[in-house]
Protein backbone atom coordinates (compact mmCIF):
# COMPACT_ATOMS: atom_id res chain seq x y z
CA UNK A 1 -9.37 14.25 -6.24
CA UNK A 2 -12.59 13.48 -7.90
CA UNK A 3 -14.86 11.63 -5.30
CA UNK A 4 -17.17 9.63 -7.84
CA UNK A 5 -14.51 8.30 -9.40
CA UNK A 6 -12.46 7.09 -6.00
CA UNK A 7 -15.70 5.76 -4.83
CA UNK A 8 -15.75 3.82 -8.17
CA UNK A 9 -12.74 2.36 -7.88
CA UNK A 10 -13.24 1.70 -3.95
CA UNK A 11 -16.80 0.09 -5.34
CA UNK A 12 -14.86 -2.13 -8.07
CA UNK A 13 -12.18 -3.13 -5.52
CA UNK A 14 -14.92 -4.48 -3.67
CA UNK A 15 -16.48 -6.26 -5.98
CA UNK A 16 -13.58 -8.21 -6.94
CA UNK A 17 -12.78 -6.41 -10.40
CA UNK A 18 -9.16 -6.13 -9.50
CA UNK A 19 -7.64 -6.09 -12.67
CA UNK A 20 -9.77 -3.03 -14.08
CA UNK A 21 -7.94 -1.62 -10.83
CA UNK A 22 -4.79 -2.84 -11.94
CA UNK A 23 -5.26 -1.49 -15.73
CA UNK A 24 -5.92 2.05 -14.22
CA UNK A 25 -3.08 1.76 -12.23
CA UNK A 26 -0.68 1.13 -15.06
CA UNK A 27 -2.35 3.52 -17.40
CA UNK A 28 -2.24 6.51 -15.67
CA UNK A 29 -6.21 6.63 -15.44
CA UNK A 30 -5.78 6.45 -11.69
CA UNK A 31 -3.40 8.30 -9.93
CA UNK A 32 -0.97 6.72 -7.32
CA UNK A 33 -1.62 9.43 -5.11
CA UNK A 34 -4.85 8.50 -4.18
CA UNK A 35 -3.75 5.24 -3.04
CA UNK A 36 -4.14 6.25 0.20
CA UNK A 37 -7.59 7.48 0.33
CA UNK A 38 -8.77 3.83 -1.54
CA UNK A 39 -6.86 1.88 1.04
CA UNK A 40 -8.81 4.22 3.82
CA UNK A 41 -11.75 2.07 3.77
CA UNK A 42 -13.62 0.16 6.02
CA UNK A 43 -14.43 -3.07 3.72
CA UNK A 44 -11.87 -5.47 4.54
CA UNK A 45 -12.30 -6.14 0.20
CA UNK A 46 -11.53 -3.03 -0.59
CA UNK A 47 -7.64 -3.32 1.54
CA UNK A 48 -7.16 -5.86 -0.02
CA UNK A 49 -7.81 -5.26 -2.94
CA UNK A 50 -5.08 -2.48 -2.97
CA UNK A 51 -2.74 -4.79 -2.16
CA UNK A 52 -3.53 -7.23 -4.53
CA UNK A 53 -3.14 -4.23 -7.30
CA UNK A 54 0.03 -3.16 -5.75
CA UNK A 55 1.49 -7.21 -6.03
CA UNK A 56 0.53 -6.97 -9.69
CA UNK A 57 1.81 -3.51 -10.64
CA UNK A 58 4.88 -4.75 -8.96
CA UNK A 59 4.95 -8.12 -10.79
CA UNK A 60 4.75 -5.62 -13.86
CA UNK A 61 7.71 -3.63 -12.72
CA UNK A 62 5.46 -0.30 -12.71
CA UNK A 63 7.65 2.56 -12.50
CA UNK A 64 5.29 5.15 -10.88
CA UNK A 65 4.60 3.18 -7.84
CA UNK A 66 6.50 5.16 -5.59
CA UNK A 67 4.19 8.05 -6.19
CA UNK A 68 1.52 6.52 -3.41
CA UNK A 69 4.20 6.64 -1.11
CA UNK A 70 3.02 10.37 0.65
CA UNK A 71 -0.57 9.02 0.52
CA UNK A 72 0.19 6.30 2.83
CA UNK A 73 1.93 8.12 5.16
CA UNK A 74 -1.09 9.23 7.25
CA UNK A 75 -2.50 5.97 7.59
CA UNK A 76 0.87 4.98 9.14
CA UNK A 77 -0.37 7.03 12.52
CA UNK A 78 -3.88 5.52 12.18
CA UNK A 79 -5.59 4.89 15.39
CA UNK A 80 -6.71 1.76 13.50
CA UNK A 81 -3.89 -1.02 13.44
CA UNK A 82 -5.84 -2.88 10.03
CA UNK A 83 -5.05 0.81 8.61
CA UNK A 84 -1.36 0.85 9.81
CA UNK A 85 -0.83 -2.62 8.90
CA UNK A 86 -2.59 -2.48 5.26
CA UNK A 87 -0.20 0.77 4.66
CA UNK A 88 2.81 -1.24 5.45
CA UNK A 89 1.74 -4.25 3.10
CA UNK A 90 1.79 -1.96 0.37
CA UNK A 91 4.83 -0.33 1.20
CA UNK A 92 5.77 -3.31 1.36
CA UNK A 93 5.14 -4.16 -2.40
CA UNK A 94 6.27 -0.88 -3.61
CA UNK A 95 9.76 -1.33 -1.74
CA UNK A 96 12.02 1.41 -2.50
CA UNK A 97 14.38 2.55 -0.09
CA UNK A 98 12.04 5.12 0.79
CA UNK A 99 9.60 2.99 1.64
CA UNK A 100 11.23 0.23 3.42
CA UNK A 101 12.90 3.54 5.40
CA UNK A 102 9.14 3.77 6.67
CA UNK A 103 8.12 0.13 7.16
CA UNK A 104 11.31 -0.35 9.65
CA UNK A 105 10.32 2.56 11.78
CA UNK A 106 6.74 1.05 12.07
CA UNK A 107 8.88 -1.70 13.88
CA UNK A 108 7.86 -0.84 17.32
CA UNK A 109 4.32 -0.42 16.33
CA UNK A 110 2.20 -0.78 19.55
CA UNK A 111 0.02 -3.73 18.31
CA UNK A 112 2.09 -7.35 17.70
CA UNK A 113 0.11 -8.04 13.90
CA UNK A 114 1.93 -4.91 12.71
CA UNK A 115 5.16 -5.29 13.81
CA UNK A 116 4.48 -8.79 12.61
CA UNK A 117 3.77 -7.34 8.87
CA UNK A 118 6.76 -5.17 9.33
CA UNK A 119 9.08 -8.25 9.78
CA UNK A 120 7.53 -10.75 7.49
CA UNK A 121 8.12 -7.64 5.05
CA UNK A 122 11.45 -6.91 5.68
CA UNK A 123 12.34 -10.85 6.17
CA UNK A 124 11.15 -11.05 2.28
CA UNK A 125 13.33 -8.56 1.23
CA UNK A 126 16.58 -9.49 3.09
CA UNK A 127 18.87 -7.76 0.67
CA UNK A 128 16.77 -4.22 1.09
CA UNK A 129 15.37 -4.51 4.51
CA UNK A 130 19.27 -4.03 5.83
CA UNK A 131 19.48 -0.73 4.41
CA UNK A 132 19.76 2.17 5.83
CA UNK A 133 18.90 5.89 4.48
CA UNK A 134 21.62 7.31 5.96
């Protein structure tokens, strides 16, 4: 992972250039796999910027999407519920079964604002949220 550039696109993010974000994102300039470490970020612009790039490259039917999937995955057990809840919105957005596998079993989340993301998410998404990976 190369540092200066995640702390560019971080920087941008917060500055409200979401759709250079967005035009990384569906080039291939900026990997999904360091989704993750962007959304890992203590400026509440930054969050949400990610998910405002991940309701865009979903509006766009981006194929690679599901490649951030693993980088999310640690910030699922964050001791920070904005972390674990900001994970979910994304996986939210990115909604393959694999990923709406992992928002339902955030659904006894200890604090009430994620397991309220976790059924606004799967209330959305009635058709997929009822599915089960086994």
């Amino acid at each position: 992972m190369d540092d200066e550039l995640l702390q560019v696109i971080k920087d941008f993010l917060n500055m409200g250039h979401v759709d250079n974000i967005v035009a990384m994102f569906h080039r291939g300039a900026c990997p999904f796999g360091w989704t993750g470490a962007i959304l890992d970020d203590e400026r509440l612009t930054v969050r949400l910027g990610v998910a405002v790039v991940f309701e865009e490259l979903q509006r766009r039917r981006a194929e690679r999407m599901g490649s951030a999937i693993s980088s999310l995955m640690p910030l699922l057990a964050s001791e920070h519920a904005y972390l674990r809840g900001d994970a979910i919105t994304v996986l939210g957005f990115i909604a393959t079964p694999e990923a709406l596998e992992l928002i339902r079993a955030q659904a006894d989340d200890p604090h009430p604002l994620v397991r309220e993301i976790v059924a606004d998410i799967l209330t959305e998404q009635p058709d997929r949220g009822e599915q089960s990976g086994s």
